[in-house]
C-alpha atoms as a PDB file:
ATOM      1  CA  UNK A   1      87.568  28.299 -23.507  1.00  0.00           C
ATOM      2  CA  UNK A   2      83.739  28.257 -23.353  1.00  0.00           C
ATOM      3  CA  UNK A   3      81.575  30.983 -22.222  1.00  0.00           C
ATOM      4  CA  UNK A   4      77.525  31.382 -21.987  1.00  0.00           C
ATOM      5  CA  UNK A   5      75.905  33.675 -24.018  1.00  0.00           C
ATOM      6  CA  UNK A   6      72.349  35.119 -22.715  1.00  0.00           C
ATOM      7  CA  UNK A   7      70.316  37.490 -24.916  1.00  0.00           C
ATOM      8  CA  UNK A   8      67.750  39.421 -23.361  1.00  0.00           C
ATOM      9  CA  UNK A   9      64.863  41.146 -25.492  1.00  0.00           C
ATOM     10  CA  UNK A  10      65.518  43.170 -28.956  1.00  0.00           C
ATOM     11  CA  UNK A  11      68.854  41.445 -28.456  1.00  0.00           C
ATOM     12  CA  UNK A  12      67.603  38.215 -28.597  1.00  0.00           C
ATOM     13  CA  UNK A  13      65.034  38.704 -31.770  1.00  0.00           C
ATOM     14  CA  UNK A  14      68.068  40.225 -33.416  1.00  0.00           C
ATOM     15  CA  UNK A  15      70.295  37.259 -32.748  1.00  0.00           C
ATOM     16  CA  UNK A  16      67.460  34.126 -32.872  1.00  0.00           C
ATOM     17  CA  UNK A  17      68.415  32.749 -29.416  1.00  0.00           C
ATOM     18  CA  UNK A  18      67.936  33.100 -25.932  1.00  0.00           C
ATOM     19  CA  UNK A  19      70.857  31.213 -24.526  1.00  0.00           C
ATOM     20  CA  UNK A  20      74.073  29.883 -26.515  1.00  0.00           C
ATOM     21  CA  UNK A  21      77.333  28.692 -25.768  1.00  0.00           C
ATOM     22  CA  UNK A  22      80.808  29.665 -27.748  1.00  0.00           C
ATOM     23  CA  UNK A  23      84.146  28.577 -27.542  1.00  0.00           C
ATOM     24  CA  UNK A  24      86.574  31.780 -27.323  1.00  0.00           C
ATOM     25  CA  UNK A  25      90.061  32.714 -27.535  1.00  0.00           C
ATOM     26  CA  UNK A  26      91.567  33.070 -23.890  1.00  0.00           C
ATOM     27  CA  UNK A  27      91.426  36.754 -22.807  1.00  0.00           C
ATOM     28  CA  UNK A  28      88.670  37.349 -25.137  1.00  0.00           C
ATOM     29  CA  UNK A  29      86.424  41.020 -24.241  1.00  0.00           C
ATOM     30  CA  UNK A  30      83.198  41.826 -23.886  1.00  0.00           C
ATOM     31  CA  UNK A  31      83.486  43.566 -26.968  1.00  0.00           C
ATOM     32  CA  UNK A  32      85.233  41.048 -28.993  1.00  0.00           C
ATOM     33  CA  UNK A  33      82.609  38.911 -28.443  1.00  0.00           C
ATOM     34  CA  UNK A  34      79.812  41.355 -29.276  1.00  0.00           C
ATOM     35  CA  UNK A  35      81.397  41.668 -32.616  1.00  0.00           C
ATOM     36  CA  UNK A  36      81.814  38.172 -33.221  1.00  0.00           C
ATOM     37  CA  UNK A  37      78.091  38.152 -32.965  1.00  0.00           C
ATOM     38  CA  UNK A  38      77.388  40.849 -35.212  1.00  0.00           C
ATOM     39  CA  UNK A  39      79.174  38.855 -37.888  1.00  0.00           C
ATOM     40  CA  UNK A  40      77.095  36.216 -37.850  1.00  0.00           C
ATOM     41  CA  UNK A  41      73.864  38.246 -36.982  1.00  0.00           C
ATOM     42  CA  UNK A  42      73.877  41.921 -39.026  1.00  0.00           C
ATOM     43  CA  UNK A  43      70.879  42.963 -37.299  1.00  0.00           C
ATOM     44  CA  UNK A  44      73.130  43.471 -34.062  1.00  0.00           C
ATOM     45  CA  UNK A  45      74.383  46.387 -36.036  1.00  0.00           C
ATOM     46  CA  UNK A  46      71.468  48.889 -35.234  1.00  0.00           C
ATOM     47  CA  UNK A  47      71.662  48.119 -31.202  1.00  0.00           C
ATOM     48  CA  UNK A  48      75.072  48.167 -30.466  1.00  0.00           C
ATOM     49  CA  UNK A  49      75.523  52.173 -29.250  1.00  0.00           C
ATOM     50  CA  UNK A  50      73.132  51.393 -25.900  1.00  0.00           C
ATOM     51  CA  UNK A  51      73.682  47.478 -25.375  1.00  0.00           C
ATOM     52  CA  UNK A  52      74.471  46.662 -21.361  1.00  0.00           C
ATOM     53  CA  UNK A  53      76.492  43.993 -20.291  1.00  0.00           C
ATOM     54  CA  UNK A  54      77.091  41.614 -17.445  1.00  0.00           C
ATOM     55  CA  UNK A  55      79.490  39.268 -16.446  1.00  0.00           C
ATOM     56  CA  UNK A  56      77.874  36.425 -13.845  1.00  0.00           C
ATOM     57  CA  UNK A  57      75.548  38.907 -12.798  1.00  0.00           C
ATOM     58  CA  UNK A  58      77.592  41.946 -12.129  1.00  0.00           C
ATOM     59  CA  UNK A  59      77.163  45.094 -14.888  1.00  0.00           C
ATOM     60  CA  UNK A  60      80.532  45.289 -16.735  1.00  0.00           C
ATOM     61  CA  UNK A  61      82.062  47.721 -19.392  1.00  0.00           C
ATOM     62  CA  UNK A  62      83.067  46.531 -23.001  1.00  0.00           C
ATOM     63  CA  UNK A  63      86.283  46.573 -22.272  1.00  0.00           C
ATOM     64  CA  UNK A  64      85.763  43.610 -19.287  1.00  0.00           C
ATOM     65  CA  UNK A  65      87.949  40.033 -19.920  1.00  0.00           C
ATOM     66  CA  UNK A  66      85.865  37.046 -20.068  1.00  0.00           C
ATOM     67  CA  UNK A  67      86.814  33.538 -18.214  1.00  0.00           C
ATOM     68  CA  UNK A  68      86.182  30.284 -18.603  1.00  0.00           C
ATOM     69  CA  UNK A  69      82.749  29.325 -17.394  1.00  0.00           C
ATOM     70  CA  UNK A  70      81.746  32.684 -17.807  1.00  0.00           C
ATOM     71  CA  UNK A  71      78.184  34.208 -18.667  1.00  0.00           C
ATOM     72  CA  UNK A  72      77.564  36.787 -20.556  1.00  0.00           C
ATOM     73  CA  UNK A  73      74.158  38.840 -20.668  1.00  0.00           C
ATOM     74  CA  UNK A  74      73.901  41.285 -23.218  1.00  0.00           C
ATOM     75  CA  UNK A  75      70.503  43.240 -23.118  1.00  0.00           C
ATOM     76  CA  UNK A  76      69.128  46.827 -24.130  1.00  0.00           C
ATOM     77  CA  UNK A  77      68.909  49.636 -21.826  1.00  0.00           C
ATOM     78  CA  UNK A  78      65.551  48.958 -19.331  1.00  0.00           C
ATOM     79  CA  UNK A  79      63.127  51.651 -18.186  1.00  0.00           C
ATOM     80  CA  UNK A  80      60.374  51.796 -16.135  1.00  0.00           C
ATOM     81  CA  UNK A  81      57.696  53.661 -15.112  1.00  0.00           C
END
């Protein structure tokens, strides 16, 4: 199945793009796919503890099963002030 990737900030210098599509196993996670990433871009390594994900749009957990079509933001925590 393919999914959309979207990296947002330190994410995205750590990875080199901004946008991506993969082709996953069905029933894939979150964190599956995280890791696949880190394979293939180390730097990943030092952010992974505080990453945020969502799914479409909504804030998901690690643990949350990606579908077909799907896209998946991964960013750092964001504060304000």
């Amino acid at each position: 199945m393919k999914i959309k990737i979207k990296a947002f900030a330190s994410v995205r210098e750590a990875c080199g793009f901004d946008e991506k599509e993969l082709t996953v196993s069905d029933g894939i996670t979150v964190k599956e796919v995280v890791l696949l990433l880190e394979k293939s871009h180390g730097s990943l390594s030092d952010l992974l503890e505080s990453l945020l994900y969502a799914i479409n749009e909504d804030y998901c957990h690690d643990d949350a099963t990606l579908s077909s079509g799907d896209t998946l933001a991964i960013f750092p925590p964001v504060s304000g002030g």
